[in-house]
Each structure stands twice: as C-alpha cells, then as structure tokens.
PDB file of N, CA and C in Angstrom:
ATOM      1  N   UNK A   1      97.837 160.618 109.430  1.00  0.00           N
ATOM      2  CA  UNK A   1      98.336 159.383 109.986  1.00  0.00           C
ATOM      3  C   UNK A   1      97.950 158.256 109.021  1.00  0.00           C
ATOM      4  N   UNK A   2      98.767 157.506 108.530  1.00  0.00           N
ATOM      5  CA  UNK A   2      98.703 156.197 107.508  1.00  0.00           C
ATOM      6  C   UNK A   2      97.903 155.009 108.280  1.00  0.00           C
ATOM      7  N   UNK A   3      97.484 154.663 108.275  1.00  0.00           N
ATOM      8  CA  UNK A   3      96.807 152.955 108.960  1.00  0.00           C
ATOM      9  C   UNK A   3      95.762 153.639 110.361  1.00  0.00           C
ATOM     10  N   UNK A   4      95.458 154.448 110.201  1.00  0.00           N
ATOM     11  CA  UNK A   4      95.213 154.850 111.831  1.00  0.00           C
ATOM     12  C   UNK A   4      93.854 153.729 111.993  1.00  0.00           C
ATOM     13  N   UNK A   5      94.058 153.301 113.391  1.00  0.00           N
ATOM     14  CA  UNK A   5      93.706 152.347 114.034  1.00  0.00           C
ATOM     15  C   UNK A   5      92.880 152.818 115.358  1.00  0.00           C
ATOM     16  N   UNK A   6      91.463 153.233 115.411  1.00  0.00           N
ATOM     17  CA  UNK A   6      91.080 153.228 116.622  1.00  0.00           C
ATOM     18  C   UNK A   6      91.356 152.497 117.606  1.00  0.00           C
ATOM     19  N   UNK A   7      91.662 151.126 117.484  1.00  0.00           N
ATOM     20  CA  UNK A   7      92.058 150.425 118.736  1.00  0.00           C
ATOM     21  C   UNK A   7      93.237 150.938 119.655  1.00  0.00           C
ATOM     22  N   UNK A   8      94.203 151.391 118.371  1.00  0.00           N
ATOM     23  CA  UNK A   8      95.570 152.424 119.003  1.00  0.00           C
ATOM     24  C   UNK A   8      95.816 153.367 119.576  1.00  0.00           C
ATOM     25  N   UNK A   9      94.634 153.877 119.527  1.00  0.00           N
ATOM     26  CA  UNK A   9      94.068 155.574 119.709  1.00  0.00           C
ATOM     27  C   UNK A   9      94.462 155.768 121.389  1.00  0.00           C
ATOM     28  N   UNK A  10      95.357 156.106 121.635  1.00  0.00           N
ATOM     29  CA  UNK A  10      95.297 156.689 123.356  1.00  0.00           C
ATOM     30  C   UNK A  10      94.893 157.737 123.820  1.00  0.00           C
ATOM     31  N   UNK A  11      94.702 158.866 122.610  1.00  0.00           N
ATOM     32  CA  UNK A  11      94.039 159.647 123.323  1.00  0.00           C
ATOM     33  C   UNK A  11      92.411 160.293 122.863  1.00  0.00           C
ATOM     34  N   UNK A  12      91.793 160.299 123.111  1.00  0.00           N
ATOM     35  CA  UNK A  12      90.407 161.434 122.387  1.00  0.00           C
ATOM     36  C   UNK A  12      90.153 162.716 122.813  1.00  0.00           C
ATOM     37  N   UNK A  13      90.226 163.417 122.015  1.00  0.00           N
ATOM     38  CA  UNK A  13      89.905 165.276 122.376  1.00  0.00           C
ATOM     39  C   UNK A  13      89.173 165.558 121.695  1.00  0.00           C
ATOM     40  N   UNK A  14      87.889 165.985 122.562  1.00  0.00           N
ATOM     41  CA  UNK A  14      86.364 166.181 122.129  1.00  0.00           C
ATOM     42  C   UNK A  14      87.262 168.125 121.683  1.00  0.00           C
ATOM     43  N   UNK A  15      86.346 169.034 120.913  1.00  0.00           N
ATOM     44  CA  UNK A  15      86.745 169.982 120.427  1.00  0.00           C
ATOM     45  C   UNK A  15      85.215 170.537 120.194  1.00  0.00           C
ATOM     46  N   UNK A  16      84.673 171.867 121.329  1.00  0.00           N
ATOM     47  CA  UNK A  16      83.837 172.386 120.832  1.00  0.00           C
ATOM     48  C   UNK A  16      84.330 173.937 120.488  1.00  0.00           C
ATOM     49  N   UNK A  17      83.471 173.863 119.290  1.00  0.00           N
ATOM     50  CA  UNK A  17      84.481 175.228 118.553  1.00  0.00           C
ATOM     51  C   UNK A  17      83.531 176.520 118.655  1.00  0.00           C
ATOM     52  N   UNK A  18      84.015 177.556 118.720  1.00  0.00           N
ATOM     53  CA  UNK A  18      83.345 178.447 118.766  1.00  0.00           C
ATOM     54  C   UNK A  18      83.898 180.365 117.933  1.00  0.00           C
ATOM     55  N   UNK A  19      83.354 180.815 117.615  1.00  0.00           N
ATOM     56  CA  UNK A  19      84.321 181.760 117.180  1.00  0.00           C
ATOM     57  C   UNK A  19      85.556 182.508 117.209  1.00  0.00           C
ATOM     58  N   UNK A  20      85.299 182.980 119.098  1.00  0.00           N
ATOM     59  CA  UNK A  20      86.554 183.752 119.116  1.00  0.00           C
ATOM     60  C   UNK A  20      87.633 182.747 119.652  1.00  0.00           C
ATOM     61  N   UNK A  21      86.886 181.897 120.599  1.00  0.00           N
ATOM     62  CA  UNK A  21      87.358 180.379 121.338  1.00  0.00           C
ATOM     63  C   UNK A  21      87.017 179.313 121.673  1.00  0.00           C
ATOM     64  N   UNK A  22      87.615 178.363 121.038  1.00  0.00           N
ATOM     65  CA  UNK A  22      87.243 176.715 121.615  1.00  0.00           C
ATOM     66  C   UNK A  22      86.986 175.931 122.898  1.00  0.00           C
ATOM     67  N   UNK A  23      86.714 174.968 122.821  1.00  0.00           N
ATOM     68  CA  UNK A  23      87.029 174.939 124.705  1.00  0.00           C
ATOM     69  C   UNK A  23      87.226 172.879 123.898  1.00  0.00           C
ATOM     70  N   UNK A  24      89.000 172.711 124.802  1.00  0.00           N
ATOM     71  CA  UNK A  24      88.854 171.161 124.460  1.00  0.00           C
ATOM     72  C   UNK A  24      89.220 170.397 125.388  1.00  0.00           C
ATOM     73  N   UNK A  25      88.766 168.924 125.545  1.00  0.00           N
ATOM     74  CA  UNK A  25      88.720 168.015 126.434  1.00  0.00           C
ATOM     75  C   UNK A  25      89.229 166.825 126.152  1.00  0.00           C
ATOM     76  N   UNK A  26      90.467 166.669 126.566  1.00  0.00           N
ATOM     77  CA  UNK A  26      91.119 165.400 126.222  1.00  0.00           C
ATOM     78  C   UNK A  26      91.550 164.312 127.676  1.00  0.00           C
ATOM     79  N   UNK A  27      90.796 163.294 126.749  1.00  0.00           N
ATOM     80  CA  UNK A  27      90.752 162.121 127.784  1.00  0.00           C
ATOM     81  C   UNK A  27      91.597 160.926 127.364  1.00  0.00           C
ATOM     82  N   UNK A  28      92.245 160.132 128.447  1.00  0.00           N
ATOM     83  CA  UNK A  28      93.411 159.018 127.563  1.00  0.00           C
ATOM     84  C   UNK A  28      91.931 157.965 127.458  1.00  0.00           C
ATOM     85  N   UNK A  29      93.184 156.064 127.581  1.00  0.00           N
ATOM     86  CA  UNK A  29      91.727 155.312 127.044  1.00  0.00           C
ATOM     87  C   UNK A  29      91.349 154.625 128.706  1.00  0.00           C
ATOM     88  N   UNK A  30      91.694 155.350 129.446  1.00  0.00           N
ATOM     89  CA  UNK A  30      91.519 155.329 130.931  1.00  0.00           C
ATOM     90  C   UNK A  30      90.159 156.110 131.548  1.00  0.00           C
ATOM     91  N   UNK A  31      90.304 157.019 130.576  1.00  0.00           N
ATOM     92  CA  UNK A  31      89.404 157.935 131.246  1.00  0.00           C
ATOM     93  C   UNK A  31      90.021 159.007 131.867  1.00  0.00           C
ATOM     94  N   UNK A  32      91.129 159.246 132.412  1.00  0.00           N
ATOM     95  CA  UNK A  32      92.188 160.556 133.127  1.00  0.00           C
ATOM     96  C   UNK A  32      91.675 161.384 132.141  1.00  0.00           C
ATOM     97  N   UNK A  33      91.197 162.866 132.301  1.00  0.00           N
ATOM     98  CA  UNK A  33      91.154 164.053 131.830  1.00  0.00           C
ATOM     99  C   UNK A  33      92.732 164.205 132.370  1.00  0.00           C
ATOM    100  N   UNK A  34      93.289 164.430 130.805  1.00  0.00           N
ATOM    101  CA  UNK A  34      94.896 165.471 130.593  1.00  0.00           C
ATOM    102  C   UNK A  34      94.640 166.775 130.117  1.00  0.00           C
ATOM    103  N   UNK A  35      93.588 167.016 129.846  1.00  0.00           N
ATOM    104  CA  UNK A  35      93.349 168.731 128.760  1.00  0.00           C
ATOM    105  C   UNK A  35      92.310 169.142 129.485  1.00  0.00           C
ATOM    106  N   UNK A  36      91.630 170.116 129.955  1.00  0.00           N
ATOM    107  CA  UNK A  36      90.352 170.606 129.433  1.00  0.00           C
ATOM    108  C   UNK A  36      90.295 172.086 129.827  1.00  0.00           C
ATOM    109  N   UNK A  37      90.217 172.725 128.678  1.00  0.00           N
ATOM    110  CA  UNK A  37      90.824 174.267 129.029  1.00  0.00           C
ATOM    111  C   UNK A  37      90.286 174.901 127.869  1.00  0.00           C
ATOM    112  N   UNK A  38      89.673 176.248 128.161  1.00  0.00           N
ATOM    113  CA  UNK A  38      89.491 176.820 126.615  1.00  0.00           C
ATOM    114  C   UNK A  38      90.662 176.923 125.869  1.00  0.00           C
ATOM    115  N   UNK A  39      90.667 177.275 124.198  1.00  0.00           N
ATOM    116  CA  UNK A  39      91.616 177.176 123.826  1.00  0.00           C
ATOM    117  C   UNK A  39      91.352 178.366 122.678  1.00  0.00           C
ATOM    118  N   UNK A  40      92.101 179.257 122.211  1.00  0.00           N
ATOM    119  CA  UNK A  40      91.755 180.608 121.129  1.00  0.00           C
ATOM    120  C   UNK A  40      91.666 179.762 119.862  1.00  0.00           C
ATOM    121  N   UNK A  41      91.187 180.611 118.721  1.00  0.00           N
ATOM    122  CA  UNK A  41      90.773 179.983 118.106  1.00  0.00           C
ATOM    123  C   UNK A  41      91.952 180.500 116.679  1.00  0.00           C
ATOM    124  N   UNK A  42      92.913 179.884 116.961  1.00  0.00           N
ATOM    125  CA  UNK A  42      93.933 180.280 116.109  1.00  0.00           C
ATOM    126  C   UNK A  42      95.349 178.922 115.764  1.00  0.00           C
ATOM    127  N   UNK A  43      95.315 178.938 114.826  1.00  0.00           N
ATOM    128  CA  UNK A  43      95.977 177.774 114.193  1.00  0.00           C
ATOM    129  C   UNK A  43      97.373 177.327 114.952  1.00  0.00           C
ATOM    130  N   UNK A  44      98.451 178.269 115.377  1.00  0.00           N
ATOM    131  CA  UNK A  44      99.369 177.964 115.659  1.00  0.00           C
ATOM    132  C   UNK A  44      99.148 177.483 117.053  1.00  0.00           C
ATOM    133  N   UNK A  45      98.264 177.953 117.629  1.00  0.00           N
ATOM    134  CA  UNK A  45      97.742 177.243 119.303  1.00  0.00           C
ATOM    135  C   UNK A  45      97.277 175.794 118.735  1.00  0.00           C
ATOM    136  N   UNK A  46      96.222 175.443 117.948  1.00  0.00           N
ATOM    137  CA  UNK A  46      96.257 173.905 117.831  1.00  0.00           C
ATOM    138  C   UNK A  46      97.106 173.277 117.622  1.00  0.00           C
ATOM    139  N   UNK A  47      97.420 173.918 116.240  1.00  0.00           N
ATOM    140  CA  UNK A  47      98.990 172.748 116.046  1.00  0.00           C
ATOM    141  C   UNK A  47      99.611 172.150 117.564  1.00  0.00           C
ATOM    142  N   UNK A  48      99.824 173.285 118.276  1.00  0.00           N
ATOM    143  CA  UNK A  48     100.709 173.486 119.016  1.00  0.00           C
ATOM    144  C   UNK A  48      99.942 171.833 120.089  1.00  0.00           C
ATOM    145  N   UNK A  49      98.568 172.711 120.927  1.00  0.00           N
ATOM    146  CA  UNK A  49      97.944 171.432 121.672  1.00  0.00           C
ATOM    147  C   UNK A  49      97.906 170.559 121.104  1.00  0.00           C
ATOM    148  N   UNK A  50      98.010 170.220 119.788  1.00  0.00           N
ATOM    149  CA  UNK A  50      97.809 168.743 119.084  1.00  0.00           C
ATOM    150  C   UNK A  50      98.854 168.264 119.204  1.00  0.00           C
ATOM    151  N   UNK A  51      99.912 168.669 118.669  1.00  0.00           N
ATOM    152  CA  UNK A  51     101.194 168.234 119.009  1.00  0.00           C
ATOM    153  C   UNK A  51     102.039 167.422 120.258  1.00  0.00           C
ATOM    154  N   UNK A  52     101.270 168.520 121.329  1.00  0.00           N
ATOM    155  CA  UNK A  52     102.247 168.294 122.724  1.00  0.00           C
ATOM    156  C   UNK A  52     101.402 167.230 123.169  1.00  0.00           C
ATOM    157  N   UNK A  53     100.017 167.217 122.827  1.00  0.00           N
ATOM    158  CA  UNK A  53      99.243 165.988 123.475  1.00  0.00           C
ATOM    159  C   UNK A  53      99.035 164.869 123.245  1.00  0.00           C
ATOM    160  N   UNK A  54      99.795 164.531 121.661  1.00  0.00           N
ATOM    161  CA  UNK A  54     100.219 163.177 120.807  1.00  0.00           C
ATOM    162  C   UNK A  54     101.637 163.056 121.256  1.00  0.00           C
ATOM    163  N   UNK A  55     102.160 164.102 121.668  1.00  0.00           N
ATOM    164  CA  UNK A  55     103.703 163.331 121.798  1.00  0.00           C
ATOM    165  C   UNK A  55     103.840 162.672 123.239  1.00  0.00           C
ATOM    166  N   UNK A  56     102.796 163.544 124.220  1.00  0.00           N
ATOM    167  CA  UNK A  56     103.255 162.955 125.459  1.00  0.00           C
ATOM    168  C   UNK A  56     101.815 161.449 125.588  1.00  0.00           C
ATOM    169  N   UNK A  57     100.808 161.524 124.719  1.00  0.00           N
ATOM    170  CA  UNK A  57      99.782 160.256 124.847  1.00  0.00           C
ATOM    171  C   UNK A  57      99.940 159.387 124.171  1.00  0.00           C
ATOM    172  N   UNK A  58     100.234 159.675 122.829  1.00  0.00           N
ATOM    173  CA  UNK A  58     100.613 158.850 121.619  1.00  0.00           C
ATOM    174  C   UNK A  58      99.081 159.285 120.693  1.00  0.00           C
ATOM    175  N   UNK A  59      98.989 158.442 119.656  1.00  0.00           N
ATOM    176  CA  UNK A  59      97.817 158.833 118.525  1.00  0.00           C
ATOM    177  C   UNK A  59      96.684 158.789 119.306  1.00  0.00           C
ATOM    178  N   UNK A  60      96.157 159.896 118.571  1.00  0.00           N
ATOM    179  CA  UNK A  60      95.116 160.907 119.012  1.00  0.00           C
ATOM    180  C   UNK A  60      93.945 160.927 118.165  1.00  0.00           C
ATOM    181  N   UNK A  61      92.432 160.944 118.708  1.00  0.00           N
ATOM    182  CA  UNK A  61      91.012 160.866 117.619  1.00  0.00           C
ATOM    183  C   UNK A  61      90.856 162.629 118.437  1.00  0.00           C
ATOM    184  N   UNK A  62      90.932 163.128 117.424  1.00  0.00           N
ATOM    185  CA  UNK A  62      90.150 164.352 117.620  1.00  0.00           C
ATOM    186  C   UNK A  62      88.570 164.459 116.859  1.00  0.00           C
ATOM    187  N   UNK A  63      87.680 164.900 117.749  1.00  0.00           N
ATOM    188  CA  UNK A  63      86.281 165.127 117.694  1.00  0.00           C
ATOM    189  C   UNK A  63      85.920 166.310 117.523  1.00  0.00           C
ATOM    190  N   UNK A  64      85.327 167.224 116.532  1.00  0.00           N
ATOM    191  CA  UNK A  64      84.485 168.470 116.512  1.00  0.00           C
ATOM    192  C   UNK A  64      83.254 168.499 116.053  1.00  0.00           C
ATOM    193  N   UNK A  65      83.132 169.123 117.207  1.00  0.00           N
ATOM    194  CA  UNK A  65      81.578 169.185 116.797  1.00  0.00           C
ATOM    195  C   UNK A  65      80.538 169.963 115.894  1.00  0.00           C
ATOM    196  N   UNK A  66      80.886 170.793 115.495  1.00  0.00           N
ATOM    197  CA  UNK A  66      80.803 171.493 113.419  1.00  0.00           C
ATOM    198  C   UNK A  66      81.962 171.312 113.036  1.00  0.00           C
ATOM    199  N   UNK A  67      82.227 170.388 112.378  1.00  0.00           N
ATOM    200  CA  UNK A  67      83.115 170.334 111.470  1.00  0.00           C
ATOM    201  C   UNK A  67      83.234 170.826 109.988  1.00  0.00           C
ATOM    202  N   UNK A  68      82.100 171.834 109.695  1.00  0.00           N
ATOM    203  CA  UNK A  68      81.941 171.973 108.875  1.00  0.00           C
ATOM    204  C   UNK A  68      82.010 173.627 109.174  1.00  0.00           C
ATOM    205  N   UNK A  69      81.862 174.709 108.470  1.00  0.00           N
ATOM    206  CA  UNK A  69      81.756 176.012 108.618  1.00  0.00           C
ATOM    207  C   UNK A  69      83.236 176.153 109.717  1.00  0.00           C
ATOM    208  N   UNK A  70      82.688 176.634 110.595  1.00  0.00           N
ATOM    209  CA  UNK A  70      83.013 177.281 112.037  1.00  0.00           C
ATOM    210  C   UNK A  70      84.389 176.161 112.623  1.00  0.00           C
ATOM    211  N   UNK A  71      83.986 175.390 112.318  1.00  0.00           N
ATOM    212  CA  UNK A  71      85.333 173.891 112.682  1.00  0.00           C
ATOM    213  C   UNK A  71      85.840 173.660 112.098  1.00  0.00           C
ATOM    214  N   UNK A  72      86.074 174.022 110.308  1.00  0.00           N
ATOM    215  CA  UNK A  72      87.063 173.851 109.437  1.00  0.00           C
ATOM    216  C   UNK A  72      88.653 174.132 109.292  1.00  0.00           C
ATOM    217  N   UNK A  73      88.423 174.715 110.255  1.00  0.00           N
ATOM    218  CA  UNK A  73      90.283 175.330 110.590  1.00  0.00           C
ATOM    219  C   UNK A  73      90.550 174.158 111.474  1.00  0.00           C
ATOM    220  N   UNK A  74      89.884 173.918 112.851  1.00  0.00           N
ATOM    221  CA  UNK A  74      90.430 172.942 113.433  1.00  0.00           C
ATOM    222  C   UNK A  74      90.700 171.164 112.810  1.00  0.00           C
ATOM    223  N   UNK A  75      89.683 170.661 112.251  1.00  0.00           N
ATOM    224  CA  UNK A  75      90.019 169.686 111.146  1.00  0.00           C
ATOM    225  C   UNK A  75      90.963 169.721 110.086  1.00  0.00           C
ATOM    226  N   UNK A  76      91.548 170.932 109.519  1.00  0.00           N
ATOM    227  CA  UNK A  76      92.316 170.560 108.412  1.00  0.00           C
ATOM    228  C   UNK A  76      93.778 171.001 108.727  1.00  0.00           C
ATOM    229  N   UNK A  77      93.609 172.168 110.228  1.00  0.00           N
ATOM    230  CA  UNK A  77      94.965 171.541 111.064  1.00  0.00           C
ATOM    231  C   UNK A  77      95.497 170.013 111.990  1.00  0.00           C
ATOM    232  N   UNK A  78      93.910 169.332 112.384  1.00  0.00           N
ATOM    233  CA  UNK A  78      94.444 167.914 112.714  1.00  0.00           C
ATOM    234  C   UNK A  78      94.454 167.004 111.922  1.00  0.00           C
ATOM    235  N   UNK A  79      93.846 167.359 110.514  1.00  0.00           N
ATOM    236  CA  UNK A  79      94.704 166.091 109.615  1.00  0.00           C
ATOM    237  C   UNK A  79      95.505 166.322 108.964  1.00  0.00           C
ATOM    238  N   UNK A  80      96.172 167.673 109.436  1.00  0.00           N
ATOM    239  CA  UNK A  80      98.033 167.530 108.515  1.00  0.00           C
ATOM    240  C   UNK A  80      98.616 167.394 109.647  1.00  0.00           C
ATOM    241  N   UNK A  81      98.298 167.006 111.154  1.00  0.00           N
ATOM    242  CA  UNK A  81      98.740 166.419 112.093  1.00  0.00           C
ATOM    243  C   UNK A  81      99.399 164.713 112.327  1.00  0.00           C
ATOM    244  N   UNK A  82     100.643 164.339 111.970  1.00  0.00           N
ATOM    245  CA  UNK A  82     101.073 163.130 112.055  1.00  0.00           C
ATOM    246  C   UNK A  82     100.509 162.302 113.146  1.00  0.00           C
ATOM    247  N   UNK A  83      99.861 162.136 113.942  1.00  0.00           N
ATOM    248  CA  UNK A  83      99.600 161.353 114.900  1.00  0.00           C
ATOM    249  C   UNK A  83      98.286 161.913 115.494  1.00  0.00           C
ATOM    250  N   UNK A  84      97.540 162.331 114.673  1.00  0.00           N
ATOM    251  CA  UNK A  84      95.846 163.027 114.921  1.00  0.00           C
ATOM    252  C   UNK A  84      95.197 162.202 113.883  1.00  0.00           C
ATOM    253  N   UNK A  85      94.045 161.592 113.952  1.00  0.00           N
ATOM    254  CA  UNK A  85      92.777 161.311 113.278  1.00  0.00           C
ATOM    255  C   UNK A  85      91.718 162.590 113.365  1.00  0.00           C
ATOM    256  N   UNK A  86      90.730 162.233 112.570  1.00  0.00           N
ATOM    257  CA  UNK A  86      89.718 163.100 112.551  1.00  0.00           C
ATOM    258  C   UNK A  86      88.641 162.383 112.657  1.00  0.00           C
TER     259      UNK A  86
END
C-alpha cells in the first residue's frame, strides 16, 4: 500500500502464528470483532482472509507476533497485499 496512513486504517488483525495453524483476530476502529477463527497456515488461505477482510473493511494493519522465523510467510504475503500494512 503507497501512503499508508494509520489514521485510515479500519481494520487491525492481530495474527498469532503457529506452525501447523494460526489463530487471527480482526477488529474494525470500533472495536466489533469481524474475524476471530483459527486459520491453516498456508498462503493461499491468507491471501484469501486478507483480501476479503480489506475489501469488505477497507485498509488493514496486520500484526504478527514473530515476524521473523515462523511469521515470515504471513508478512511477505500481507505486504504484497494492496490494502494491508505490516
């Protein structure tokens, strides 16, 4: 996302990652839980939740919590995500 703007941000999805499965929690800037569901730990499923949950909230801060090792798949599928921050 070009200019991304926390102030713009409608939605946040906390992302705790785990090997075989994630478990993620997405909240608008209300506070409404819209997500919170485990999630497998496989690329075409994020894309997929990242996708459907920016199109129906608008731009999105996704949060993981290792982002490093073990969370690297989920970060470098939400920043080739058009409407995901990291």
């Amino acid at each position: 996302m070009t200019g991304f703007d926390l102030l713009h941000c409608a939605l946040f999805i906390g992302l705790d990652v785990g090997k075989s499965e994630h478990h993620a929690t997405a909240l608008t800037t209300t506070g409404e839980k819209v997500y919170d569901k485990p999630l497998p730990n496989d690329e075409t499923k994020l894309r997929t939740l990242l996708a459907e949950l920016s199109s129906v909230h608008g731009p999105a801060l996704l949060v993981v919590d290792q982002p490093a090792t073990i969370g690297a798949l989920p970060v470098a599928v939400a920043r080739a995500a058009e409407e995901v921050e990291v």
